[in-house]
Protein backbone atom coordinates (compact mmCIF):
# COMPACT_ATOMS: atom_id res chain seq x y z
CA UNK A 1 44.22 -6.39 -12.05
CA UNK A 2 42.50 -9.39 -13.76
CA UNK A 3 38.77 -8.82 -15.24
CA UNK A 4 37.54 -11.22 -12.37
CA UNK A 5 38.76 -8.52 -10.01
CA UNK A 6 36.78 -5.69 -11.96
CA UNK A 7 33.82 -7.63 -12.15
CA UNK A 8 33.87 -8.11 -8.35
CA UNK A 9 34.21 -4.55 -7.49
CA UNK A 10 31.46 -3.55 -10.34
CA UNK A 11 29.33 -5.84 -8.21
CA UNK A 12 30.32 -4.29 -4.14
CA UNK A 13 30.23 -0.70 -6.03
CA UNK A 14 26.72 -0.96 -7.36
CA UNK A 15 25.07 -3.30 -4.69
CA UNK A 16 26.28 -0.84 -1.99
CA UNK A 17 25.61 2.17 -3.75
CA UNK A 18 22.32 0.80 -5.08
CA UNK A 19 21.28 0.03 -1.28
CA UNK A 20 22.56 3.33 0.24
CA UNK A 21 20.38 4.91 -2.71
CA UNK A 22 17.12 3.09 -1.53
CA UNK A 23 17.44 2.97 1.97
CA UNK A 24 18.71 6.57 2.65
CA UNK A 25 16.97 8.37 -0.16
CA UNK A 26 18.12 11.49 -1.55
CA UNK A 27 21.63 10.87 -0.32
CA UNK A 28 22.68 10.80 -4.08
CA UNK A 29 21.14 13.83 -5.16
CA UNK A 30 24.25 15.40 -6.52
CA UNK A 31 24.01 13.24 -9.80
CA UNK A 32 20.68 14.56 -11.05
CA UNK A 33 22.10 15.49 -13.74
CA UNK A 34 21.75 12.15 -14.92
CA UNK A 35 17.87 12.87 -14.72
CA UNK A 36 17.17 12.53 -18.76
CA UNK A 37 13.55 14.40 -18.12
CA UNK A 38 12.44 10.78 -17.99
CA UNK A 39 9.45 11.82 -16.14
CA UNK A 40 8.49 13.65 -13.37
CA UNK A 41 9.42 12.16 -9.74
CA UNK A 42 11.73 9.25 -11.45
CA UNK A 43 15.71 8.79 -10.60
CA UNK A 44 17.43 7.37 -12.66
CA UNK A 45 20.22 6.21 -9.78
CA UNK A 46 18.93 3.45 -8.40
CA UNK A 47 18.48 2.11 -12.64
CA UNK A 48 22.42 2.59 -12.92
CA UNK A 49 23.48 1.18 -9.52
CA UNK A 50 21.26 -1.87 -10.14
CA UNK A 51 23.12 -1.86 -14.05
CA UNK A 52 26.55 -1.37 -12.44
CA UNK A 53 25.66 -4.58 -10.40
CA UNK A 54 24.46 -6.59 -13.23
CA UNK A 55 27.51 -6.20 -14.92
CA UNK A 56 29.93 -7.24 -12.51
CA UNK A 57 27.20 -10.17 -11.71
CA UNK A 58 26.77 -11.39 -15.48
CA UNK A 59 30.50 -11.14 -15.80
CA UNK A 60 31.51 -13.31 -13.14
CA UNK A 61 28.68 -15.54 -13.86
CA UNK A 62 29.94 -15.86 -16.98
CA UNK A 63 33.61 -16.75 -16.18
CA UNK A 64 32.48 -18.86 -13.74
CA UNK A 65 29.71 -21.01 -14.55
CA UNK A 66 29.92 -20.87 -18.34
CA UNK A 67 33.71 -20.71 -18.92
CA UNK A 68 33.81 -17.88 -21.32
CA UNK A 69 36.75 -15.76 -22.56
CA UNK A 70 37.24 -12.28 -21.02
CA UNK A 71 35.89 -10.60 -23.96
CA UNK A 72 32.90 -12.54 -24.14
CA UNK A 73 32.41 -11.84 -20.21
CA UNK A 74 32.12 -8.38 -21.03
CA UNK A 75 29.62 -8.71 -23.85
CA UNK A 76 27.76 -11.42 -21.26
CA UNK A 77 27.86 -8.21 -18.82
CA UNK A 78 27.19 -5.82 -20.42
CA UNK A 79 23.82 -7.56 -21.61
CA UNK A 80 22.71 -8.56 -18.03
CA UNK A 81 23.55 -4.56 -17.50
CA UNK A 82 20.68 -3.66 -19.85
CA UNK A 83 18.38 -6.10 -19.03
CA UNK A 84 18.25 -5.65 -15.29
CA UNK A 85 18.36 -1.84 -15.99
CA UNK A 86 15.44 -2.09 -17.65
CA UNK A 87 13.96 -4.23 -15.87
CA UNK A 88 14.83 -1.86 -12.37
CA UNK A 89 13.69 1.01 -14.38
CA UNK A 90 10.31 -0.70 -15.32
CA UNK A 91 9.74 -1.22 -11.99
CA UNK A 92 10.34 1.96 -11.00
CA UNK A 93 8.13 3.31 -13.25
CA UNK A 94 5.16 1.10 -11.69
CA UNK A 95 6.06 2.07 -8.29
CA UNK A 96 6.02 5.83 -9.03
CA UNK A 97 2.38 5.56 -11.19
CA UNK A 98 1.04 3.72 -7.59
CA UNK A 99 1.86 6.85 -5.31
CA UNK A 100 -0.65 8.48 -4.35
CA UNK A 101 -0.64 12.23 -5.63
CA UNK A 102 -2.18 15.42 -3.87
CA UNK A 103 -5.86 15.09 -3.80
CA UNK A 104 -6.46 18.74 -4.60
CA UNK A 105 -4.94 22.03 -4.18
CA UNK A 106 -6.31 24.70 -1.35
CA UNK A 107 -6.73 27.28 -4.80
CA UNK A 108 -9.44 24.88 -5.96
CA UNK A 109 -11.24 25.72 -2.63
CA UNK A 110 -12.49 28.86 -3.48
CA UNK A 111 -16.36 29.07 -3.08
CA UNK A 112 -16.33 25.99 -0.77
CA UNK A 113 -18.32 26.42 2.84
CA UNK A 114 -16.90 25.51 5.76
CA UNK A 115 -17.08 25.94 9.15
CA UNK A 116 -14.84 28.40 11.61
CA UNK A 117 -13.31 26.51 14.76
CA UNK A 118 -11.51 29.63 16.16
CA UNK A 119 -13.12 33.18 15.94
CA UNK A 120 -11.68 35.19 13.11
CA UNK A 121 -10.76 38.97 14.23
CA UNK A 122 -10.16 41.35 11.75
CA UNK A 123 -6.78 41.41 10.95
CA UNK A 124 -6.12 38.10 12.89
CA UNK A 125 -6.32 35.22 11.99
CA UNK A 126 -8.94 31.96 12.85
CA UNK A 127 -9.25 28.36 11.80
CA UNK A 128 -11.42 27.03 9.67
CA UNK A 129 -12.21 23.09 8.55
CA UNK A 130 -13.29 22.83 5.60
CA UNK A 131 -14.70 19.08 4.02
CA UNK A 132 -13.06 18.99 0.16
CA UNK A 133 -13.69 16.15 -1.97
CA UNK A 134 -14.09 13.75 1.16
CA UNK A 135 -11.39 14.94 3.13
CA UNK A 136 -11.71 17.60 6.29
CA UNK A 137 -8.95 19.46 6.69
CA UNK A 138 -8.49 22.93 9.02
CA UNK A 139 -6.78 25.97 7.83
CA UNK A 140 -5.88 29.07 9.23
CA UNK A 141 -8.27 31.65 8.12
CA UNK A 142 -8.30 35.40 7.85
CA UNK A 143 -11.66 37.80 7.15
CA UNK A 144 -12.42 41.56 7.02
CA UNK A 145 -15.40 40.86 9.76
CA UNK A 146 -15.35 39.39 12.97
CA UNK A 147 -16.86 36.01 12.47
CA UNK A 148 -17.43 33.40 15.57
CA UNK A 149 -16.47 29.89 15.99
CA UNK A 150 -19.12 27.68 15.10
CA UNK A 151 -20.04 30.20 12.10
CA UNK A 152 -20.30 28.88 8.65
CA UNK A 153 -17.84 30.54 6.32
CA UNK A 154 -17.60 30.64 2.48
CA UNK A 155 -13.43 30.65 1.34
CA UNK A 156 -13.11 33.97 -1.00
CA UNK A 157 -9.73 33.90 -2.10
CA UNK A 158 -6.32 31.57 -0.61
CA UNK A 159 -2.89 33.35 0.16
CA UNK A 160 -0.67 31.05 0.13
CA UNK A 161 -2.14 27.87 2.41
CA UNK A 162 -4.42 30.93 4.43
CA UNK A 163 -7.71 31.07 3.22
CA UNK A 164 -9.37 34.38 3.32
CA UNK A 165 -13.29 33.95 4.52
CA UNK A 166 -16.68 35.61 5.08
CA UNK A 167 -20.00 34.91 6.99
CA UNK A 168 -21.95 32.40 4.76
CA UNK A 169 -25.31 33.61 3.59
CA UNK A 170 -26.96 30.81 4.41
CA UNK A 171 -30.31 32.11 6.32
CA UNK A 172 -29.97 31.88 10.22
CA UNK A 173 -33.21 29.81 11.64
CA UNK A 174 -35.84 31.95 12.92
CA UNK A 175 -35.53 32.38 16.82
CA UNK A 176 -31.83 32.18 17.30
């Protein structure tokens, strides 16, 4: 098998492995142990399947176009390996500092008011929307006292994503 060859399937191996990776996901999820605790969230796949590519790419390029020895072409790949590596693995890095992360956890509720959509029962359990940091979101909801829908609540505690509730003391207006 000549270099030229090995370039060439260097190139088909990481392109189509490099695509698979991106377009299907978590399909190579066996070789996390390649994950070098390089942060939280980032694979380090896609960074080795776009290197694999660059390497077969700079090689041929550089038998090709530039007439090289077969030595050289492997120096020439191996250097267009690391820099579109890196540069895959910067952008990477961008792309995972853009997503969007939770905007809060339902422990942080506790203390919040919100409002019961579906009467509590004791030992039932209700709904409950709740507005957090600009964002209404319903939960289901349990409480020691029967509480009505359309009752304003105060979260106590959260079990798991249920929050446990009681009647808010806000004063009831006079006459209703």
């Amino acid at each position: 098998m000549s270099i030229e060859v090995a370039y060439w399937i260097a190139l088909a191996v990481g392109v189509t492995f490099l695509l698979l990776s991106v377009v299907l996901g978590d399909v190579f999820e066996f070789l996390d142990f390649l994950d070098f605790g390089l942060g939280d969230g980032f694979s380090v796949t896609p960074v080795l399947f776009t290197a694999l590519a660059a390497f077969g790419g700079g090689g041929l390029l550089a038998i090709g176009a530039f007439d090289v020895t077969p030595g050289r072409s492997v120096l020439w790949g191996l250097g267009s390996s690391v820099v579109a590596g890196g540069l895959s693995a910067g952008l990477f890095v961008v792309l995972h500092r853009q997503e969007a992360g939770e905007g809060f956890s339902v422990g942080q509720m506790v203390g919040t008011r919100g409002r019961c959509t579906l009467a509590i029962h004791p030992g039932k359990e209700g709904r409950v929307t709740v507005q957090y940091e600009g964002m209404s979101r319903a939960f289901s909801a349990t409480s020691d006292e029967e509480i009505a829908s359309g009752a304003d609540v105060v979260i106590d505690d959260v079990i798991g994503t249920t929050l446990k509730v009681s009647r808010s003391a806000v004063a009831e207006p006079k006459g209703s």
